[in-house]
N, C-alpha and C. Protein backbone atom coordinates (compact mmCIF):
# COMPACT_ATOMS: atom_id res chain seq x y z
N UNK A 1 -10.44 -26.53 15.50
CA UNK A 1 -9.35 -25.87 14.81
C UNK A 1 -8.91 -26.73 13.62
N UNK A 2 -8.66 -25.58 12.44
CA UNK A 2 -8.21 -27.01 11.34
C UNK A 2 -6.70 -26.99 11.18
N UNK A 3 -6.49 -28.32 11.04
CA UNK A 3 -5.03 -28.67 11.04
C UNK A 3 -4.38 -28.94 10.01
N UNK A 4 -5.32 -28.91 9.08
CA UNK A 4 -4.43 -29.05 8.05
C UNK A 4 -5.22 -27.91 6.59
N UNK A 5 -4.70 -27.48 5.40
CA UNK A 5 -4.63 -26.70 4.51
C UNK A 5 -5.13 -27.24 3.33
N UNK A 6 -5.42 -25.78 2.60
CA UNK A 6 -5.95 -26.21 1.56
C UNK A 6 -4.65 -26.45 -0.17
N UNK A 7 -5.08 -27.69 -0.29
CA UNK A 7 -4.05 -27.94 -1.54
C UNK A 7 -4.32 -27.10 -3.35
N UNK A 8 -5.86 -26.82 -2.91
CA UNK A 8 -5.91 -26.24 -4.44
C UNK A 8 -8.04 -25.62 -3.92
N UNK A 9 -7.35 -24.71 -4.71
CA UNK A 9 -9.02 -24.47 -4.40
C UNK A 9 -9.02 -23.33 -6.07
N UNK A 10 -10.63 -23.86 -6.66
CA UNK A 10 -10.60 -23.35 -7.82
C UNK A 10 -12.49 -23.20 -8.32
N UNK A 11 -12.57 -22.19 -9.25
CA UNK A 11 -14.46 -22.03 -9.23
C UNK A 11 -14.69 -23.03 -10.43
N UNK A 12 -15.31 -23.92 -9.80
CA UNK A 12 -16.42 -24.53 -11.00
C UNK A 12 -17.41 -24.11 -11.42
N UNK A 13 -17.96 -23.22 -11.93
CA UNK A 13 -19.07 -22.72 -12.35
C UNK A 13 -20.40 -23.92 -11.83
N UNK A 14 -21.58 -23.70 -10.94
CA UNK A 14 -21.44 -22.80 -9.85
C UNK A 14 -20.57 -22.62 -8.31
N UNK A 15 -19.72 -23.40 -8.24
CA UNK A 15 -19.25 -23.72 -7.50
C UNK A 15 -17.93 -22.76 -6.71
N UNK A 16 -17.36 -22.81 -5.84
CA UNK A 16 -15.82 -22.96 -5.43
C UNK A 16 -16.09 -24.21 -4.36
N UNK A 17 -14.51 -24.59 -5.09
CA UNK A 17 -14.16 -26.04 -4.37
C UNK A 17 -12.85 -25.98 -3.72
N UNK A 18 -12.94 -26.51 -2.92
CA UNK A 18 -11.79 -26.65 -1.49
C UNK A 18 -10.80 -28.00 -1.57
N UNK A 19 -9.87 -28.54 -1.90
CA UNK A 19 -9.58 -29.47 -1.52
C UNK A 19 -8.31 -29.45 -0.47
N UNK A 20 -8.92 -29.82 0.42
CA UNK A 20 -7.52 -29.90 1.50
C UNK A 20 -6.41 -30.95 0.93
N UNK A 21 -5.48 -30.50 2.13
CA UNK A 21 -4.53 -31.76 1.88
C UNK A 21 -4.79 -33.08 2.41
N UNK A 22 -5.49 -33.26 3.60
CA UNK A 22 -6.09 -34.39 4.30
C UNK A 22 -7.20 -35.32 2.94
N UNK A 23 -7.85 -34.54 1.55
CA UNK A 23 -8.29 -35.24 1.11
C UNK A 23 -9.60 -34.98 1.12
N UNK A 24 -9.96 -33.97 1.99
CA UNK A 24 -11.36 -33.43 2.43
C UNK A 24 -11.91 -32.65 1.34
N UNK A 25 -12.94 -32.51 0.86
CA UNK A 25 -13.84 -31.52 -0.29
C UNK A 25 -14.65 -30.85 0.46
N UNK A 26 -14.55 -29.23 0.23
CA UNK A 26 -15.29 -28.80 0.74
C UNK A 26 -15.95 -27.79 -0.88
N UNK A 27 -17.23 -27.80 -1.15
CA UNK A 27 -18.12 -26.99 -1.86
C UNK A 27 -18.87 -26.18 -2.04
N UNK A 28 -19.28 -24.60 -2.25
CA UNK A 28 -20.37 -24.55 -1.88
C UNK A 28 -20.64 -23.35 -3.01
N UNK A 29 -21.87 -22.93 -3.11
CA UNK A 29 -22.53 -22.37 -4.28
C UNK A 29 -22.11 -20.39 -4.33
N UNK A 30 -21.48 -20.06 -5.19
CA UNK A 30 -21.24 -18.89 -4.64
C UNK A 30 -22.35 -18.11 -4.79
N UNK A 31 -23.70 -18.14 -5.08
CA UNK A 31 -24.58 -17.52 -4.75
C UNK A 31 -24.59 -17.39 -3.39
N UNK A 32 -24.16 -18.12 -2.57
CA UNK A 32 -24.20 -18.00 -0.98
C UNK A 32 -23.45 -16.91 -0.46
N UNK A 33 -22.92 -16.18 -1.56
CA UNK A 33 -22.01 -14.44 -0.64
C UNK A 33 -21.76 -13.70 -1.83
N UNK A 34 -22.65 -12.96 -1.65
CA UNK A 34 -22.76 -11.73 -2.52
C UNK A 34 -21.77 -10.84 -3.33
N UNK A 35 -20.57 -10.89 -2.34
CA UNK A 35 -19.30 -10.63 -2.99
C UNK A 35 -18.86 -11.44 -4.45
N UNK A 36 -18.73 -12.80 -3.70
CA UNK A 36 -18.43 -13.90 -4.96
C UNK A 36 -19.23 -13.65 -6.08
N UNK A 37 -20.69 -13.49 -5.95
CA UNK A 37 -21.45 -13.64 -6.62
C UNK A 37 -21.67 -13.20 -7.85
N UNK A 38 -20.67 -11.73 -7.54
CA UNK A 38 -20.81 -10.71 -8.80
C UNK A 38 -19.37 -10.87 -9.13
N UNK A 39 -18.40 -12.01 -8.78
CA UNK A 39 -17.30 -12.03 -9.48
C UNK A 39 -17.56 -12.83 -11.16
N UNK A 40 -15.86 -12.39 -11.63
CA UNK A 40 -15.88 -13.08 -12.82
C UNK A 40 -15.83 -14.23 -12.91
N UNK A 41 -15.43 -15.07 -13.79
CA UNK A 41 -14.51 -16.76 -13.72
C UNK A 41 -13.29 -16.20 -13.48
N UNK A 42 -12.47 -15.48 -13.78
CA UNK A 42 -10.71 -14.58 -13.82
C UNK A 42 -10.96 -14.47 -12.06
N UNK A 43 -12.04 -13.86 -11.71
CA UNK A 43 -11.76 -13.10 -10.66
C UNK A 43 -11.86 -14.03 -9.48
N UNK A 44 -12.70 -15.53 -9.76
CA UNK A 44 -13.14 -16.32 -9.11
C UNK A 44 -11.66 -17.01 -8.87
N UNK A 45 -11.66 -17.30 -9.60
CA UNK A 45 -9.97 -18.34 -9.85
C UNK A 45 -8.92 -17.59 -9.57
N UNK A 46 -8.60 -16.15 -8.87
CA UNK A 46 -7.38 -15.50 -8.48
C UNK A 46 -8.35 -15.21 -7.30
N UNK A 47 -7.31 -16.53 -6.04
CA UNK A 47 -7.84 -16.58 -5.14
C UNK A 47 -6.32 -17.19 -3.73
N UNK A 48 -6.16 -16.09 -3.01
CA UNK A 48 -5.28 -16.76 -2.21
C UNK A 48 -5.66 -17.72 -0.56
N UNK A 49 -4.78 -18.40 -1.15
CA UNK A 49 -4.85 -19.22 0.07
C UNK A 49 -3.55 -19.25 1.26
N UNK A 50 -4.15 -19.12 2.65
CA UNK A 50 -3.34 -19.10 3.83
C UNK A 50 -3.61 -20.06 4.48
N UNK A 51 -2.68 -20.28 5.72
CA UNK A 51 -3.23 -21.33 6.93
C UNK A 51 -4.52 -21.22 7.15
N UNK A 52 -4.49 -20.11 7.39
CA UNK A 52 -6.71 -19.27 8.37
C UNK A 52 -7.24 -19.83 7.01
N UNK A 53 -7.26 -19.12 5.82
CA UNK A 53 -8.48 -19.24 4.71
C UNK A 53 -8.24 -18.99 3.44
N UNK A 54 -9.35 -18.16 2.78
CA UNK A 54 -9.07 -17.85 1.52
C UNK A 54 -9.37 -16.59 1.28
N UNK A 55 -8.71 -15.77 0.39
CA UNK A 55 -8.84 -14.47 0.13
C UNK A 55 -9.24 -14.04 -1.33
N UNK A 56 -9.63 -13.67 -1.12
CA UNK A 56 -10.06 -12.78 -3.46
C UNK A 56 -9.39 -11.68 -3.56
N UNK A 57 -8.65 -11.01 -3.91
CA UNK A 57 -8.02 -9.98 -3.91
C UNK A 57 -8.87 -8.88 -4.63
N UNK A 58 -9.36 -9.64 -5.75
CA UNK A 58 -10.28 -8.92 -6.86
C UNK A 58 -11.14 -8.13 -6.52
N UNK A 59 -11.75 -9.48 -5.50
CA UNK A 59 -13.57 -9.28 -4.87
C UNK A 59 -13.46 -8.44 -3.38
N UNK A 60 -12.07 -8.42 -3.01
CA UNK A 60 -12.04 -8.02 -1.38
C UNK A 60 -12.98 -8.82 -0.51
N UNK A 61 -12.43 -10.00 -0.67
CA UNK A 61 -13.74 -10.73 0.24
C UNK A 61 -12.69 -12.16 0.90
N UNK A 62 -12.96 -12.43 2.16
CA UNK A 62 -12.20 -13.21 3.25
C UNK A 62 -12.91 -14.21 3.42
N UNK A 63 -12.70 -15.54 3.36
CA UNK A 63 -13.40 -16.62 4.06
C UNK A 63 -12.19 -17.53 5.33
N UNK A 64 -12.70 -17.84 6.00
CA UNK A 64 -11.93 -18.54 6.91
C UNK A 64 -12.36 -19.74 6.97
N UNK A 65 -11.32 -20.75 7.17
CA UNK A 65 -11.36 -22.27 6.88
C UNK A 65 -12.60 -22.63 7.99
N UNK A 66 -12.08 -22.07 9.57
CA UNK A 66 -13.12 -22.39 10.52
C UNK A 66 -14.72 -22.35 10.00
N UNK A 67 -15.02 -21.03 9.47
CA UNK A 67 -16.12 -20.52 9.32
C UNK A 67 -17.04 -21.59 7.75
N UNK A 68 -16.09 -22.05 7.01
CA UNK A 68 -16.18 -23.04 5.88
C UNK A 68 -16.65 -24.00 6.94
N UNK A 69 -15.91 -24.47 7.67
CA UNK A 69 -16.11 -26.06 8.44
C UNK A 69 -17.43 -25.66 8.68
N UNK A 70 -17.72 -24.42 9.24
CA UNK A 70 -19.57 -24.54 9.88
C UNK A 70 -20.89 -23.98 9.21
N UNK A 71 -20.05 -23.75 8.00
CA UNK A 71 -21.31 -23.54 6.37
C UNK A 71 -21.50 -22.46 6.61
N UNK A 72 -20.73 -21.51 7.56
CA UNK A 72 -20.68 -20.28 6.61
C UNK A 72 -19.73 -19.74 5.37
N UNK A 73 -20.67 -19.41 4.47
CA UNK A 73 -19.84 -19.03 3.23
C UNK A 73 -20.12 -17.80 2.73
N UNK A 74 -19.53 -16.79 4.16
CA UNK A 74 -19.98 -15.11 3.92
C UNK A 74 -21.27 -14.58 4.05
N UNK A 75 -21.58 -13.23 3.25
CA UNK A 75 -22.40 -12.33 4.37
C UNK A 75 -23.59 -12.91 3.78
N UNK A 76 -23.95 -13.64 2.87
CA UNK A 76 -25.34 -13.69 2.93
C UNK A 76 -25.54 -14.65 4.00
N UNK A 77 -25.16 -15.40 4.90
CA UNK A 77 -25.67 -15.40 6.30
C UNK A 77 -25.98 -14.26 6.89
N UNK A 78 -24.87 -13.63 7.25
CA UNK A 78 -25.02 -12.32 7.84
C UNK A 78 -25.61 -11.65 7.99
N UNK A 79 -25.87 -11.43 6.80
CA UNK A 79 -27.25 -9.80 6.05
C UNK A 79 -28.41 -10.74 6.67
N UNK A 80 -28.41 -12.50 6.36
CA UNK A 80 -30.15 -12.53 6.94
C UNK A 80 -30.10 -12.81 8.78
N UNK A 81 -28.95 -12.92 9.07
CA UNK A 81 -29.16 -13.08 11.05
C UNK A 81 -29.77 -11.74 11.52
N UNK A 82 -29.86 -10.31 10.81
CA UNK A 82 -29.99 -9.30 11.34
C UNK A 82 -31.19 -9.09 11.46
C-alpha cells in the first residue's frame, strides 16, 4: 500500500514523471498506454492527482499509484495478457 502521494507529476516528452513526496521518481514511456499515447502535451500536463492515482480528464484514462509501483502503466499490458 502506498503511503505517501504524489507532489507533482508532469509529461516530459517521452515521458510522464511521478514525483512523490517521500522523494521517489517514478517514469515511464507513454507509449506504454494507448490512451496517453494519442494525447497532446496540453492534454498530457492536465492531469489530476488523488491519494489512489492519477487521472487525465482529457484522455479519460486512470492510473493507480499501486498499479505504477508494479509497472503497470495501463492497457497496453492488458490488450497483450489476453
Amino acid at each position: 500500500m502506498i503511503t505517501h502521494t504524489a507532489k507533482k507529476v508532469y509529461y516530459s516528452s517521452p515521458l510522464v514523471v511521478i514525483i512523490m513526496e517521500s522523494g521517489v521518481e517514478v517514469r515511464f514511456p507513454i507509449t506504454e498506454n494507448p490512451r496517453l499515447a494519442r494525447g497532446t502535451p496540453a492534454q498530457l500536463n492536465n492531469v489530476e492527482v488523488s491519494p489512489f492515482g492519477l487521472h487525465w480528464p482529457d484522455l479519460d484514462e486512470d492510473l493507480s499509484f499501486e498499479g505504477l509501483w508494479r509497472g503497470d502503466f495501463g492497457q497496453a499490458q492488458k490488450l497483450s495478457e489476453c
